[in-house]
Protein backbone atom coordinates (compact mmCIF):
# COMPACT_ATOMS: atom_id res chain seq x y z
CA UNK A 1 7.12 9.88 -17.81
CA UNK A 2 4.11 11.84 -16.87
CA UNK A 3 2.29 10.57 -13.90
CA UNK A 4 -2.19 10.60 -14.28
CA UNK A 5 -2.59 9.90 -10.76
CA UNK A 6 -3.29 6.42 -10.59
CA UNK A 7 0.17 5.19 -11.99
CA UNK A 8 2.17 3.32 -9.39
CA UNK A 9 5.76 5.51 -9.18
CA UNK A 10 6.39 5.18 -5.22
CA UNK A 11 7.64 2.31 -3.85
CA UNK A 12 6.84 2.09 -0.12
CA UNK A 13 7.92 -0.98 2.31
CA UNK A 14 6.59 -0.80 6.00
CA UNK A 15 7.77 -2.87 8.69
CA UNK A 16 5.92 -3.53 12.40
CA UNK A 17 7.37 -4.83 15.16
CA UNK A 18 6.54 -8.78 16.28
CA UNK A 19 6.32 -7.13 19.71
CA UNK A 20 3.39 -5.19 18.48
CA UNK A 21 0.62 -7.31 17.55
CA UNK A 22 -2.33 -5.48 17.80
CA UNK A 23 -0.51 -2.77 15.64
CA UNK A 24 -0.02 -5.54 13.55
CA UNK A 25 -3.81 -6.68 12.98
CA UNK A 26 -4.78 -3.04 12.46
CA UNK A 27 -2.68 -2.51 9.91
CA UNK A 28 -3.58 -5.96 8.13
CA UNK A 29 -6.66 -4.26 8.32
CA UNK A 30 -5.99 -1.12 6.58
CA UNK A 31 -4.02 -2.90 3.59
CA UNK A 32 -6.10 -5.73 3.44
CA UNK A 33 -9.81 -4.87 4.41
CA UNK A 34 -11.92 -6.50 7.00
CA UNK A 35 -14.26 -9.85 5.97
CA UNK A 36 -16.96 -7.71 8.28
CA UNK A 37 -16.50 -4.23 6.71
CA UNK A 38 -20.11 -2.61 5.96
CA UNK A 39 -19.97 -2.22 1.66
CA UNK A 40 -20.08 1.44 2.68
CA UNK A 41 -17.04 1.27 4.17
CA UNK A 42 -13.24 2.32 3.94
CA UNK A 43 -11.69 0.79 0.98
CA UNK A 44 -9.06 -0.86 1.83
CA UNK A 45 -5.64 -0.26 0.19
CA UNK A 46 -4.70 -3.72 -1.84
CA UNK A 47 -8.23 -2.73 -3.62
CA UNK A 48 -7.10 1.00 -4.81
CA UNK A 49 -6.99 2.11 -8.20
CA UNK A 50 -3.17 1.91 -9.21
CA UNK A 51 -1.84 -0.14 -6.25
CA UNK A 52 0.24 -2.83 -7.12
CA UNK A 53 1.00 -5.64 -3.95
CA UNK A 54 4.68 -6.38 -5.02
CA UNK A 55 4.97 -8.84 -2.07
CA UNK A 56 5.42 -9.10 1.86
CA UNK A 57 5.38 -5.51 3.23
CA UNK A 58 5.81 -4.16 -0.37
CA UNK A 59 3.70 -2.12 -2.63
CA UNK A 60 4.11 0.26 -5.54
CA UNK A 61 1.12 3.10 -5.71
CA UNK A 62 0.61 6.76 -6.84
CA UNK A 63 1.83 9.55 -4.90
CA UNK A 64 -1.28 10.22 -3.02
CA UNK A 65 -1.98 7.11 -2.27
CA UNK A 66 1.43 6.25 -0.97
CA UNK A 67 1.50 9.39 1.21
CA UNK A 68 -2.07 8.86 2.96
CA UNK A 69 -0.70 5.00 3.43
CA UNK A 70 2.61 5.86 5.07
CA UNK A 71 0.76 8.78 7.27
CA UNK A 72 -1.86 5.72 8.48
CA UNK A 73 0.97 3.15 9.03
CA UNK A 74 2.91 5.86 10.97
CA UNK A 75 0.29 6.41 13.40
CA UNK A 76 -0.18 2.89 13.89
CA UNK A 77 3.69 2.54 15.00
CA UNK A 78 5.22 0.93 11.59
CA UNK A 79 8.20 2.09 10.29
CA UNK A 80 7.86 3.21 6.81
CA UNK A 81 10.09 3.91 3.86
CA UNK A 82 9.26 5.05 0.51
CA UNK A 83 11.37 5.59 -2.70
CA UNK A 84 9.77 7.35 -6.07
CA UNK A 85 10.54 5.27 -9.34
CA UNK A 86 10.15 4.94 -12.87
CA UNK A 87 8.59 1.66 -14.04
CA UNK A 88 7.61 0.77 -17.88
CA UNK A 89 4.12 -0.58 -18.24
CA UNK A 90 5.16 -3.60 -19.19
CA UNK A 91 7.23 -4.68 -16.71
CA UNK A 92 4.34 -3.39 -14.11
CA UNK A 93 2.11 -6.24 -15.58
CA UNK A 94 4.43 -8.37 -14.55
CA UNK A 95 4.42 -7.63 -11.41
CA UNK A 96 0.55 -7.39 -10.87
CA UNK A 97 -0.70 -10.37 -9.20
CA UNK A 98 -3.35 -12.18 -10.55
């Protein structure tokens, strides 16, 4: 399989510590996006071309994106693991939610 860039083939899972809540809202932030965002400004993860929210603390996404996440939740004190894999298309509709 041949990736094009915007084919999910990492897996990434982040964790942040209950202890840490403001860590925690920021990096809600990042992933989800902001309700008072300007339209000019950072796009927020869930919304990327080729990221696919599996579930709590759990996406698939491309390479790049998946590196430039786990460098952002890093600084922001999450612990962050990431796995590459191979996923047919079909199955990755399945797991897209709706």
């Amino acid at each position: 399989m041949i990736s094009d860039g915007s084919r999910p083939e990492i897996l990434l899972s982040y964790d942040v510590s209950a202890n840490a809540r403001s860590a925690a809202v920021k990096v809600c932030h990042l992933i989800f996006g902001r309700s008072d965002s300007p339209p000019d400004g950072p796009v927020p993860y869930i919304r990327r071309r080729g990221v696919v929210w599996v579930g709590q603390s759990v996406f698939l996404l491309p390479r790049e994106e998946a590196e430039s996440m786990a460098r952002e939740l890093e600084a922001l004190g999450a612990v962050v693991r990431m796995a590459r894999i191979r996923i047919e298309t079909g199955e990755l509709a399945r797991l897209r939610k709706s």
